[in-house]
PDB file of N, CA and C in Angstrom:
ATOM      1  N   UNK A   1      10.009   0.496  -5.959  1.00  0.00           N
ATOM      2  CA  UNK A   1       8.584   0.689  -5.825  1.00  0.00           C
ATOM      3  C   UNK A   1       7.877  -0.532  -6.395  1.00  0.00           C
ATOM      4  N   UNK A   2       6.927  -0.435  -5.659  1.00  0.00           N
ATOM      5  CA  UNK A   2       6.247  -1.795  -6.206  1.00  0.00           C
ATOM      6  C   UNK A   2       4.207  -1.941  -6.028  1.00  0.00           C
ATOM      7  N   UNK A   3       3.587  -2.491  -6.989  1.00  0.00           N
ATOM      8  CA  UNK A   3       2.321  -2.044  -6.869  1.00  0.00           C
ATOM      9  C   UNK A   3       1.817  -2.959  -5.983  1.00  0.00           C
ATOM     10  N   UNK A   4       0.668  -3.248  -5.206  1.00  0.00           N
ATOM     11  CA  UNK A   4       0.070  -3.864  -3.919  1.00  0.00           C
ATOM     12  C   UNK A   4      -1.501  -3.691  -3.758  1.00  0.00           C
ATOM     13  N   UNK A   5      -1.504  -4.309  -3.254  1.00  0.00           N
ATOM     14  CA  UNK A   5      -3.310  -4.262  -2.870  1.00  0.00           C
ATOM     15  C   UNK A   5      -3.305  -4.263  -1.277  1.00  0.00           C
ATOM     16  N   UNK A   6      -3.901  -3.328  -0.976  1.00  0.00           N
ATOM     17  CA  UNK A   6      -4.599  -3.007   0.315  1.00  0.00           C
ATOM     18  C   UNK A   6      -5.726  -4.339   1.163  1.00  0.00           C
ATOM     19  N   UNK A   7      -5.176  -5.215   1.661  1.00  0.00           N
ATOM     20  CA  UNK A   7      -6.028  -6.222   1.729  1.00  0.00           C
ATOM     21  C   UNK A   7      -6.617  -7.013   3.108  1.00  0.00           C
ATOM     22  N   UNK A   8      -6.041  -5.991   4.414  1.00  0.00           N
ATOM     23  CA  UNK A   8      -6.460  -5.613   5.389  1.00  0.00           C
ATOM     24  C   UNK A   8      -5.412  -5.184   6.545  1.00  0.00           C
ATOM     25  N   UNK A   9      -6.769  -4.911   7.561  1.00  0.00           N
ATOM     26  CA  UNK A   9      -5.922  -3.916   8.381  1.00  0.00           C
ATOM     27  C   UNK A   9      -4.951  -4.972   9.181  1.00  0.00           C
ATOM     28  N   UNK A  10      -3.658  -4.828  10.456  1.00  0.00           N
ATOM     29  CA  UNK A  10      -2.823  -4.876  11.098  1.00  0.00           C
ATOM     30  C   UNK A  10      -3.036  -4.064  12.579  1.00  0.00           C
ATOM     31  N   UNK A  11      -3.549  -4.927  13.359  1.00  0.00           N
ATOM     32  CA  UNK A  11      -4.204  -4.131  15.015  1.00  0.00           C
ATOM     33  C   UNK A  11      -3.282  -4.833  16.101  1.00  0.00           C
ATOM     34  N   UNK A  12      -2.554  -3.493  16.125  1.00  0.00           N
ATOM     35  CA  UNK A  12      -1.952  -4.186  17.633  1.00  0.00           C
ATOM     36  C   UNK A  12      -1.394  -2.928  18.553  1.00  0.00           C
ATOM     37  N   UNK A  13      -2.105  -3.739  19.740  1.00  0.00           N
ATOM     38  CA  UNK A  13      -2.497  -2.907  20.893  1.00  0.00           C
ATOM     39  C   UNK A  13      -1.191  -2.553  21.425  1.00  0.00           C
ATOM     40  N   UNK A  14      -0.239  -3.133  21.958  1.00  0.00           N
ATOM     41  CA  UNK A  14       1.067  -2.751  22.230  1.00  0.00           C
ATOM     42  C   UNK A  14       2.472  -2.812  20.950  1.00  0.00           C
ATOM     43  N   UNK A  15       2.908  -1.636  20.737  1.00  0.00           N
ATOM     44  CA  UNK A  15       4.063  -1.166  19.842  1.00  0.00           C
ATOM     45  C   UNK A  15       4.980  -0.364  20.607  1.00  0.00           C
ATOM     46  N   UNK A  16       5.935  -0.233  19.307  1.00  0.00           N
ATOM     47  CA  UNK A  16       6.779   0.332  19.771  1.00  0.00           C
ATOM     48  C   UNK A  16       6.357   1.777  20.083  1.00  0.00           C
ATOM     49  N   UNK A  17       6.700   3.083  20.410  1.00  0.00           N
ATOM     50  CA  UNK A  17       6.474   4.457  20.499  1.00  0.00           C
ATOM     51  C   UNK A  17       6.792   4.796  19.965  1.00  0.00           C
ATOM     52  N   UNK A  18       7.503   4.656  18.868  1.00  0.00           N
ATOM     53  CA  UNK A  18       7.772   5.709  17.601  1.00  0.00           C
ATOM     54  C   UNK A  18       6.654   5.310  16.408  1.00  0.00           C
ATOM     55  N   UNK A  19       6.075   3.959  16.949  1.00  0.00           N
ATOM     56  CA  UNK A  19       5.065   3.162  15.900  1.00  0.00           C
ATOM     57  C   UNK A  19       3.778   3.864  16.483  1.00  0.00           C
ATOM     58  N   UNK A  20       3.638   4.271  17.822  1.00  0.00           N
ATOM     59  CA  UNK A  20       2.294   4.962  18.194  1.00  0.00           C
ATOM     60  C   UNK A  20       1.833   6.126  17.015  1.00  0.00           C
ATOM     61  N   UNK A  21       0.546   5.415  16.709  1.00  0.00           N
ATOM     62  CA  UNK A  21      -0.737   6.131  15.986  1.00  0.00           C
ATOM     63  C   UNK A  21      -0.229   6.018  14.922  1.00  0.00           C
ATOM     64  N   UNK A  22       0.271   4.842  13.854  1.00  0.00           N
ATOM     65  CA  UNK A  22       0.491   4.614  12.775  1.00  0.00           C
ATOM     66  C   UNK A  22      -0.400   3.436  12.313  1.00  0.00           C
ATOM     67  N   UNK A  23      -0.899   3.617  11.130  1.00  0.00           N
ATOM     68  CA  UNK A  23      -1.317   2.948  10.623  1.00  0.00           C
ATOM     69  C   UNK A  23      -0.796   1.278   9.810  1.00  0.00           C
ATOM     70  N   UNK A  24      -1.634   0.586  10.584  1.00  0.00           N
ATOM     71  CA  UNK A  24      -0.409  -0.708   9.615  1.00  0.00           C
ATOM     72  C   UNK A  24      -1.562  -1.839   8.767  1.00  0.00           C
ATOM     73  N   UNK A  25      -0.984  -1.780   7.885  1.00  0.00           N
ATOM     74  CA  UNK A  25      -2.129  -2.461   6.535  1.00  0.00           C
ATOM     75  C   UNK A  25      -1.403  -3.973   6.398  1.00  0.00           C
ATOM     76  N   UNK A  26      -2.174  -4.854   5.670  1.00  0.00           N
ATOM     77  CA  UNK A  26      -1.582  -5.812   5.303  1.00  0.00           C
ATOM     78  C   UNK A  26      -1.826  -5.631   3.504  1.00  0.00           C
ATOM     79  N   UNK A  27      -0.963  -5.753   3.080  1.00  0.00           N
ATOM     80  CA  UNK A  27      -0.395  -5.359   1.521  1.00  0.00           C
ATOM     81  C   UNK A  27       0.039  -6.668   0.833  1.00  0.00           C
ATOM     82  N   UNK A  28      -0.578  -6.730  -0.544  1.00  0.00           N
ATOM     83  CA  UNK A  28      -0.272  -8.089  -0.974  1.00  0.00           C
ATOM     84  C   UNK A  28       0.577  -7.250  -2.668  1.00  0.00           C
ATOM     85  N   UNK A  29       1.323  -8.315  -2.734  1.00  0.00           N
ATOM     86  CA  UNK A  29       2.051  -7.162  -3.563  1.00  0.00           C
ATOM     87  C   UNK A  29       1.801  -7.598  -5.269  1.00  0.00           C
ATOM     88  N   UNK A  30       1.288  -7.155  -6.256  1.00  0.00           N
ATOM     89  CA  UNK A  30       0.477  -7.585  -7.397  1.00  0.00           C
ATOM     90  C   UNK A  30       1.230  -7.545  -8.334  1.00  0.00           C
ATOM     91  N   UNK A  31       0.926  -7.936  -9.453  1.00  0.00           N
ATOM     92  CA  UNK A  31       1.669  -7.467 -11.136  1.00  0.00           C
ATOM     93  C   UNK A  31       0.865  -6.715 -11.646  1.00  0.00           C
ATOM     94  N   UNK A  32       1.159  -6.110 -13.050  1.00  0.00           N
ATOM     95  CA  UNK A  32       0.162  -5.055 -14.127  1.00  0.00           C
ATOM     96  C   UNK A  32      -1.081  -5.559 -13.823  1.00  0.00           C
ATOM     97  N   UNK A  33      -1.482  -6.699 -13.535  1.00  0.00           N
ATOM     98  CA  UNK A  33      -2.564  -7.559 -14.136  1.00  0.00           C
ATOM     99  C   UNK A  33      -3.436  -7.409 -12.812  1.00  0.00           C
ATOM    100  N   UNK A  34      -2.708  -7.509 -11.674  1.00  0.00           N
ATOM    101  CA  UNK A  34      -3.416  -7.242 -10.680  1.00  0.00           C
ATOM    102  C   UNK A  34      -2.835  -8.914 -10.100  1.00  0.00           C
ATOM    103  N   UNK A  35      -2.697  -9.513 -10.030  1.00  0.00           N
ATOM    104  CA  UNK A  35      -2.413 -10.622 -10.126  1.00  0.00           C
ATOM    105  C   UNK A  35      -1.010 -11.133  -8.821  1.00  0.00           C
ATOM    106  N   UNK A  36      -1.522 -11.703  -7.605  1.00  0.00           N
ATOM    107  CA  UNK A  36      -0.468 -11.932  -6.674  1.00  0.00           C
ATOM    108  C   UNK A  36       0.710 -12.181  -6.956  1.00  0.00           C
ATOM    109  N   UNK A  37       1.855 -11.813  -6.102  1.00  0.00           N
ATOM    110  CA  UNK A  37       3.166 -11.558  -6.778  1.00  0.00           C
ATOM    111  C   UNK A  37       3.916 -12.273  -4.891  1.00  0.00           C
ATOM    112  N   UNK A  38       4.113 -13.284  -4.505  1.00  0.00           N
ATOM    113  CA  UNK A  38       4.623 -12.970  -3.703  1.00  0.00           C
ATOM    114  C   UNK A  38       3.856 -13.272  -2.291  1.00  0.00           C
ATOM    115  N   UNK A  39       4.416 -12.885  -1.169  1.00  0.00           N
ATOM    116  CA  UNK A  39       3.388 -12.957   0.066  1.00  0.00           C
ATOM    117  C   UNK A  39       2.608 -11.976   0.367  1.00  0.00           C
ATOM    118  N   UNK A  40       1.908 -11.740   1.934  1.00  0.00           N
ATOM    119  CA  UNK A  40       1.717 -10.420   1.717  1.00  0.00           C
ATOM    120  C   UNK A  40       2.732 -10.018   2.897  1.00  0.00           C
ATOM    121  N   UNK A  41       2.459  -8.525   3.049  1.00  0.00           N
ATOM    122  CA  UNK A  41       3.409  -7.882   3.623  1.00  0.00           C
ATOM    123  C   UNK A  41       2.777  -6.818   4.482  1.00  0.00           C
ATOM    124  N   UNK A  42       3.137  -6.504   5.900  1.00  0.00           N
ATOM    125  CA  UNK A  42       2.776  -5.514   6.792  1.00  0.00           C
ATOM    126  C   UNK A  42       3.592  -4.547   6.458  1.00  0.00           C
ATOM    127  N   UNK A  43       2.751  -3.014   6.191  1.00  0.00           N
ATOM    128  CA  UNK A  43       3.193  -1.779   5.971  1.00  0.00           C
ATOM    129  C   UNK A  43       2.932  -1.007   6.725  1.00  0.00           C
ATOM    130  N   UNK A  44       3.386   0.426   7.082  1.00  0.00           N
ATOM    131  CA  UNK A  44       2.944   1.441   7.368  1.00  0.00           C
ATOM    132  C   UNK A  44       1.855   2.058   6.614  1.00  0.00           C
ATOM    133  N   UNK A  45       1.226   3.206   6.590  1.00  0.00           N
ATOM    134  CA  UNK A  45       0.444   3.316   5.824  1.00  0.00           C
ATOM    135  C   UNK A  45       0.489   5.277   5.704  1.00  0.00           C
ATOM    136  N   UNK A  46       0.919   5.767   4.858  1.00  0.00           N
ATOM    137  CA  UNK A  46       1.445   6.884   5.147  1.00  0.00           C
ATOM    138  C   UNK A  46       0.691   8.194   4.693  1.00  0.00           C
ATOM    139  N   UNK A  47      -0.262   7.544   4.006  1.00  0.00           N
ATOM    140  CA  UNK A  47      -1.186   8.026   2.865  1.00  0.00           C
ATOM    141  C   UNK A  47      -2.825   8.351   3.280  1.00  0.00           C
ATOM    142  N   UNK A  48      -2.694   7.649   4.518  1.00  0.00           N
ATOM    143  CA  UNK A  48      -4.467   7.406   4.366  1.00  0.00           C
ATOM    144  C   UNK A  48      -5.253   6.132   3.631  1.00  0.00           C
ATOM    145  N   UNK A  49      -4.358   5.270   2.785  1.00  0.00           N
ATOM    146  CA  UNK A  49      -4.866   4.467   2.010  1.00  0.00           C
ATOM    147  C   UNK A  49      -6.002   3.321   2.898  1.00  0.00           C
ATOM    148  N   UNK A  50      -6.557   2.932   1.608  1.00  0.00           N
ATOM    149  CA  UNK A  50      -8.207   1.827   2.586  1.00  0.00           C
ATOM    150  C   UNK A  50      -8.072   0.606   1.996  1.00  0.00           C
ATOM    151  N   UNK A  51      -9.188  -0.385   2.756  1.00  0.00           N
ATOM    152  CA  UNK A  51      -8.969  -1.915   2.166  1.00  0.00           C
ATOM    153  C   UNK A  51      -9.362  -1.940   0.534  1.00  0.00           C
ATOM    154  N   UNK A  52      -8.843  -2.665  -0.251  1.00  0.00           N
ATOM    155  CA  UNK A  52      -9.151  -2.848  -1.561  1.00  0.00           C
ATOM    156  C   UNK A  52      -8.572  -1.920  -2.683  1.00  0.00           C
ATOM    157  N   UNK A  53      -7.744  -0.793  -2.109  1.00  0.00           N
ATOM    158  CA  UNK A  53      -7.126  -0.066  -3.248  1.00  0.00           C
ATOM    159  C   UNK A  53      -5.992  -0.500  -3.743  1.00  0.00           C
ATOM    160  N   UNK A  54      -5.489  -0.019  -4.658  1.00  0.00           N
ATOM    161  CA  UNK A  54      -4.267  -0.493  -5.157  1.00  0.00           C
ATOM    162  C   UNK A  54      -3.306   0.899  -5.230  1.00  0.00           C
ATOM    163  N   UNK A  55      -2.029   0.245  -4.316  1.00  0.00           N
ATOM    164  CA  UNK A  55      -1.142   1.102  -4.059  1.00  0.00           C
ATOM    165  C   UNK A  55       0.099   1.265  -4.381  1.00  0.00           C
ATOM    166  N   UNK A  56       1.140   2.438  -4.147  1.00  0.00           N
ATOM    167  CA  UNK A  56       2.314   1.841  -4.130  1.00  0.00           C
ATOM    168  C   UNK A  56       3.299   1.789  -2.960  1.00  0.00           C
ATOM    169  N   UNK A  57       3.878   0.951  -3.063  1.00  0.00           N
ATOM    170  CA  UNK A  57       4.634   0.299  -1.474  1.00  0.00           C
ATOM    171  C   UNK A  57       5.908   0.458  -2.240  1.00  0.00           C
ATOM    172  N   UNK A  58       7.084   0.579  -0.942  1.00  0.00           N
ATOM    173  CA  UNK A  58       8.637   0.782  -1.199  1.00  0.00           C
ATOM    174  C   UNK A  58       8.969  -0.050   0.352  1.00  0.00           C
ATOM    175  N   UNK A  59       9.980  -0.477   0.242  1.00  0.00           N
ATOM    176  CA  UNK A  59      10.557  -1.499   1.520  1.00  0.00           C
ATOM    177  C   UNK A  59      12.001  -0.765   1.965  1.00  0.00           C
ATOM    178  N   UNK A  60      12.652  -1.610   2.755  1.00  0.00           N
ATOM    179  CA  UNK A  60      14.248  -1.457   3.163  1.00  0.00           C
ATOM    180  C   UNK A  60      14.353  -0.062   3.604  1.00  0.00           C
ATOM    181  N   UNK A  61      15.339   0.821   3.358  1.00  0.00           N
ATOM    182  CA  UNK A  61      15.451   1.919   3.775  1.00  0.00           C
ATOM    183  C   UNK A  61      14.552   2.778   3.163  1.00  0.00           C
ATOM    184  N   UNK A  62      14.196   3.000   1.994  1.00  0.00           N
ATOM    185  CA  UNK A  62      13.434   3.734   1.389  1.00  0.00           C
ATOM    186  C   UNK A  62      11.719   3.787   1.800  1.00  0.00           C
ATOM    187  N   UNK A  63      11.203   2.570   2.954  1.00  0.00           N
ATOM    188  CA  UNK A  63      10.602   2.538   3.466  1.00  0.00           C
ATOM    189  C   UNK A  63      10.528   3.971   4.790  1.00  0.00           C
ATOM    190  N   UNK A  64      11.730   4.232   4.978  1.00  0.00           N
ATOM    191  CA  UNK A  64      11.786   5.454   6.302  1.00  0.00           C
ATOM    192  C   UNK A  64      11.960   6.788   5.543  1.00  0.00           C
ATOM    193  N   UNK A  65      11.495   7.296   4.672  1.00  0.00           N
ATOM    194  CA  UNK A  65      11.672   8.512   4.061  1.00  0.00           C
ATOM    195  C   UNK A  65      10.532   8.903   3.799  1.00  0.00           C
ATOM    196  N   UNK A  66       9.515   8.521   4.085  1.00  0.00           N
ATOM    197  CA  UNK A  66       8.040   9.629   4.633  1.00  0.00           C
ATOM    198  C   UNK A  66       8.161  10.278   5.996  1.00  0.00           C
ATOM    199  N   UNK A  67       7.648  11.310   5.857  1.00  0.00           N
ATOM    200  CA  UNK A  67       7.619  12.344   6.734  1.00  0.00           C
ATOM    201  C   UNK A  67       6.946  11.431   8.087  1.00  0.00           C
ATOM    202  N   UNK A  68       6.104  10.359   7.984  1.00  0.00           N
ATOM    203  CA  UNK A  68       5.657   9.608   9.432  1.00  0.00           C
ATOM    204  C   UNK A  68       6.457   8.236   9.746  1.00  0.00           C
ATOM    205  N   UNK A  69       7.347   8.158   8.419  1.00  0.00           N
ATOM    206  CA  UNK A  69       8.335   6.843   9.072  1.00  0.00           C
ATOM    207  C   UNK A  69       9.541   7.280   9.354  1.00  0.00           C
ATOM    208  N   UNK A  70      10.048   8.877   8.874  1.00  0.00           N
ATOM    209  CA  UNK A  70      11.122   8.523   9.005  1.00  0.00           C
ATOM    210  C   UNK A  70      12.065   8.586  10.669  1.00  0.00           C
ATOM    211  N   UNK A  71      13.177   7.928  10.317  1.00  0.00           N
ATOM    212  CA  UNK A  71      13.794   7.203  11.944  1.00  0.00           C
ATOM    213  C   UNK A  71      12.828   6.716  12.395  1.00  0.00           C
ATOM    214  N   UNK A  72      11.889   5.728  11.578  1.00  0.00           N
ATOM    215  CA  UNK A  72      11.447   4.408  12.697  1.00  0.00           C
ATOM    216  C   UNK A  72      11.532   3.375  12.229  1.00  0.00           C
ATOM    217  N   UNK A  73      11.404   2.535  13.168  1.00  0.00           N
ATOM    218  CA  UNK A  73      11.699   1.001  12.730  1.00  0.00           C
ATOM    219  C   UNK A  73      10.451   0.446  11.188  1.00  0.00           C
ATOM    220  N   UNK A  74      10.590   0.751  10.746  1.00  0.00           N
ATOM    221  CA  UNK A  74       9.819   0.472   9.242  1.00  0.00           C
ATOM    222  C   UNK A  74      10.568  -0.065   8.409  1.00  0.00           C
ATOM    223  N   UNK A  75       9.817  -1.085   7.095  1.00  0.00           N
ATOM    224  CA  UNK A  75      10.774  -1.878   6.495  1.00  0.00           C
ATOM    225  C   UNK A  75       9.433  -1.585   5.291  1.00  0.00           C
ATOM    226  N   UNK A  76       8.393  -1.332   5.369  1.00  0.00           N
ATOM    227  CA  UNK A  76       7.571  -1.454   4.506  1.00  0.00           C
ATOM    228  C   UNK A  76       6.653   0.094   4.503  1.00  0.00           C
ATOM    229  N   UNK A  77       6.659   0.995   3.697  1.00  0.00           N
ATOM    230  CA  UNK A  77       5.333   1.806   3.529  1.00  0.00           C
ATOM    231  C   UNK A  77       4.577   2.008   2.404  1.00  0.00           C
ATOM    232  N   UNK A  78       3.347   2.252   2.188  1.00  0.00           N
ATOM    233  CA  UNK A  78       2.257   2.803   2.046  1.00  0.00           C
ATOM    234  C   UNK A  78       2.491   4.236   1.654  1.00  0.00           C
ATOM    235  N   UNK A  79       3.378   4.487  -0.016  1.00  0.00           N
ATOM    236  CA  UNK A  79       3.252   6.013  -0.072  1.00  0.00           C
ATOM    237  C   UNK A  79       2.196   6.783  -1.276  1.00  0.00           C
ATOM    238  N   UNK A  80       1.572   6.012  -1.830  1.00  0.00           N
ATOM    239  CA  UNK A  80       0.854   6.523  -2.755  1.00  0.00           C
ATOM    240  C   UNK A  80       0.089   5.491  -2.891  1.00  0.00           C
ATOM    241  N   UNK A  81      -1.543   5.706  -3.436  1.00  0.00           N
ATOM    242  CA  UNK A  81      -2.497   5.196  -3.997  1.00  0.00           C
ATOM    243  C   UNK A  81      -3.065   5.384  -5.298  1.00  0.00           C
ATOM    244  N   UNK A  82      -2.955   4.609  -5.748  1.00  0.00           N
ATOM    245  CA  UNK A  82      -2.750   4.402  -7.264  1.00  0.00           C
ATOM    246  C   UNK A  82      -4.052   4.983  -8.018  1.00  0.00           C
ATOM    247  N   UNK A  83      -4.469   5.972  -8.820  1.00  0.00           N
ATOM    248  CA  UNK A  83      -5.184   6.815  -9.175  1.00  0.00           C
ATOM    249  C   UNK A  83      -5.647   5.882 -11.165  1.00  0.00           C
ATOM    250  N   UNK A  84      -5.026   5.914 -12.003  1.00  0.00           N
ATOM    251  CA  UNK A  84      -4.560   4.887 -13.320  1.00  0.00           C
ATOM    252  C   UNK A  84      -3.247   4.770 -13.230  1.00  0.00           C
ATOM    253  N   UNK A  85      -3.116   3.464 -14.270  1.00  0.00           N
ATOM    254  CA  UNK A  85      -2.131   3.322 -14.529  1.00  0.00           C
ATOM    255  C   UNK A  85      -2.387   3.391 -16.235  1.00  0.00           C
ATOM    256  N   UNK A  86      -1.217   4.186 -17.198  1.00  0.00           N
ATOM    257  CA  UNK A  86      -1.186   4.142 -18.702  1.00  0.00           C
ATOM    258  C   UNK A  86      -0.003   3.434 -19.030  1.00  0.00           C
ATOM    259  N   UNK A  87      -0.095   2.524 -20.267  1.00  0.00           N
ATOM    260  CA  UNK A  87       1.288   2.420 -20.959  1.00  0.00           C
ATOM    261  C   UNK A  87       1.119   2.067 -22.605  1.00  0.00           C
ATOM    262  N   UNK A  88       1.652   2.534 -23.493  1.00  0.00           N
ATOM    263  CA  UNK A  88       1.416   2.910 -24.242  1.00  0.00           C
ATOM    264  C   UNK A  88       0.295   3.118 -25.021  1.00  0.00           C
ATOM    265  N   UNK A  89      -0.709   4.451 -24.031  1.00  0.00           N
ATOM    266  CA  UNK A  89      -1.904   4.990 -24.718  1.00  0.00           C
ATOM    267  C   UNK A  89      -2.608   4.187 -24.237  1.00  0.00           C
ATOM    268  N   UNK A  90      -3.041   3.045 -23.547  1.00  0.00           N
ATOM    269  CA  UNK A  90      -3.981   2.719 -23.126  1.00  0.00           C
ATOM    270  C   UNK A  90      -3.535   2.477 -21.335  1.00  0.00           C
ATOM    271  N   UNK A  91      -5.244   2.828 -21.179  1.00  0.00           N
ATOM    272  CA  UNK A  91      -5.292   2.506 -19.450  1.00  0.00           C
ATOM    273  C   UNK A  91      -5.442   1.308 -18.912  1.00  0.00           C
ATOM    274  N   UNK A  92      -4.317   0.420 -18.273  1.00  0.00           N
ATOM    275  CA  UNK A  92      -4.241  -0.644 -17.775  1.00  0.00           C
ATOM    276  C   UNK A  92      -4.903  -0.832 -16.517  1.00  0.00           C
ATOM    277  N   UNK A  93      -5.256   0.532 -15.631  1.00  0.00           N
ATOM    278  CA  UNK A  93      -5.982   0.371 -14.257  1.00  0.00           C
ATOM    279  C   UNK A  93      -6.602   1.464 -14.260  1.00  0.00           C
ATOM    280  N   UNK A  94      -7.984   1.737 -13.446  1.00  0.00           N
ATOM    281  CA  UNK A  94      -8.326   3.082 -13.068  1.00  0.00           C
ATOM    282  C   UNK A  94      -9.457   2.656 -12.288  1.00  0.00           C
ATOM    283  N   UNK A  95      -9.017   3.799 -10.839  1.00  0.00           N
ATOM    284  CA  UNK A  95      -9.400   3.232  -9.956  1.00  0.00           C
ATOM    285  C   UNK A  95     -11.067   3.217  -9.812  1.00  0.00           C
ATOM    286  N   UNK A  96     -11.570   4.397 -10.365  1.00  0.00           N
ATOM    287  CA  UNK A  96     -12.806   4.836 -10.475  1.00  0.00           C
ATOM    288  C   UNK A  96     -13.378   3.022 -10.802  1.00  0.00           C
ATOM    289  N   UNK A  97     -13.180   2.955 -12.094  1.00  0.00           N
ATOM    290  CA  UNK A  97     -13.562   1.383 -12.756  1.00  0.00           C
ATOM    291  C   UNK A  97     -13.571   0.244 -11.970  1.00  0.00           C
ATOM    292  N   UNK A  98     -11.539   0.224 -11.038  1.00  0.00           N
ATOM    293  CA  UNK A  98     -11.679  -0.896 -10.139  1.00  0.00           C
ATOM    294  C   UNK A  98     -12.640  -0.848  -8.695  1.00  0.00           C
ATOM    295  N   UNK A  99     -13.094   0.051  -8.219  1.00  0.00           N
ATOM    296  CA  UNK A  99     -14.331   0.195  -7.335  1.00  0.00           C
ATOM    297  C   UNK A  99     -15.826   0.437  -7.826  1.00  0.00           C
ATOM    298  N   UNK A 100     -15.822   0.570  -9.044  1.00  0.00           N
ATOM    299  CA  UNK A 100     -17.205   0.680  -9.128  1.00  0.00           C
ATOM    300  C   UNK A 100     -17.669  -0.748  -9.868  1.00  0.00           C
ATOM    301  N   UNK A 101     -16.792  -1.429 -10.016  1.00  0.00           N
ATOM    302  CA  UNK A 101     -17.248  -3.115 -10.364  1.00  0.00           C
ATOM    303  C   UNK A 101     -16.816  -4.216  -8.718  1.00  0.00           C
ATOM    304  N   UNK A 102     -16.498  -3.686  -7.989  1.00  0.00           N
ATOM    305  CA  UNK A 102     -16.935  -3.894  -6.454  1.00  0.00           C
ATOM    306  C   UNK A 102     -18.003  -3.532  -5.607  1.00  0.00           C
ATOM    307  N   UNK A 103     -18.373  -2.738  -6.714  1.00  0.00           N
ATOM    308  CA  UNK A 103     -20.263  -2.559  -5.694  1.00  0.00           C
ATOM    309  C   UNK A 103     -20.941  -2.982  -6.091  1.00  0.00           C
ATOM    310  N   UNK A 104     -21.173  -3.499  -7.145  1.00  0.00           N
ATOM    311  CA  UNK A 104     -21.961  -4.228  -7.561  1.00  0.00           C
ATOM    312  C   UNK A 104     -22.277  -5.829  -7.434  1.00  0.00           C
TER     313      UNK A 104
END
């Protein structure tokens, strides 16, 4: 598992048919800090997740074990959206905080 940022969408008009009506995000994959880790990466999106949240992504096989990837060609999903993160007693993320200093 690994944490990511939601950092836009993935539109394409012809796929495969097991890929029909899936969602595909482009995911940049972060540290604690928030901080780029890497390239970004096309996911499924399994969750509902939106641009700018911070999520968590799983790859390789463990990518096909949601109920909308599994047996399809997937290498990347989108299974949870990251709500806080704690480690010892203090809150390192929360999402409320990380969107409400984006509207402003």
């Amino acid at each position: 598992m690994l944490f990511a940022r939601v950092i836009g969408n993935v539109v394409c008009t012809r796929k495969d048919e097991k890929l029909v009506g899936t969602k595909l995000m482009l995911v940049q994959p972060v540290d604690l800090e928030g901080q780029p880790k890497g390239s970004p990466i096309v996911s499924v999106d399994a969750v509902g997740s939106g641009e700018g949240e911070l999520v968590l992504i799983v790859q390789g096989s463990s990518a096909r074990q949601t109920r909308q990837t599994e047996g399809n060609p997937v290498d990347c999903s989108i299974f949870a959206v990251v709500d806080y993160i704690e480690k010892e007693g203090k809150i390192l993320f929360s999402k409320s905080e990380d969107f409400a200093g984006k509207r402003g």
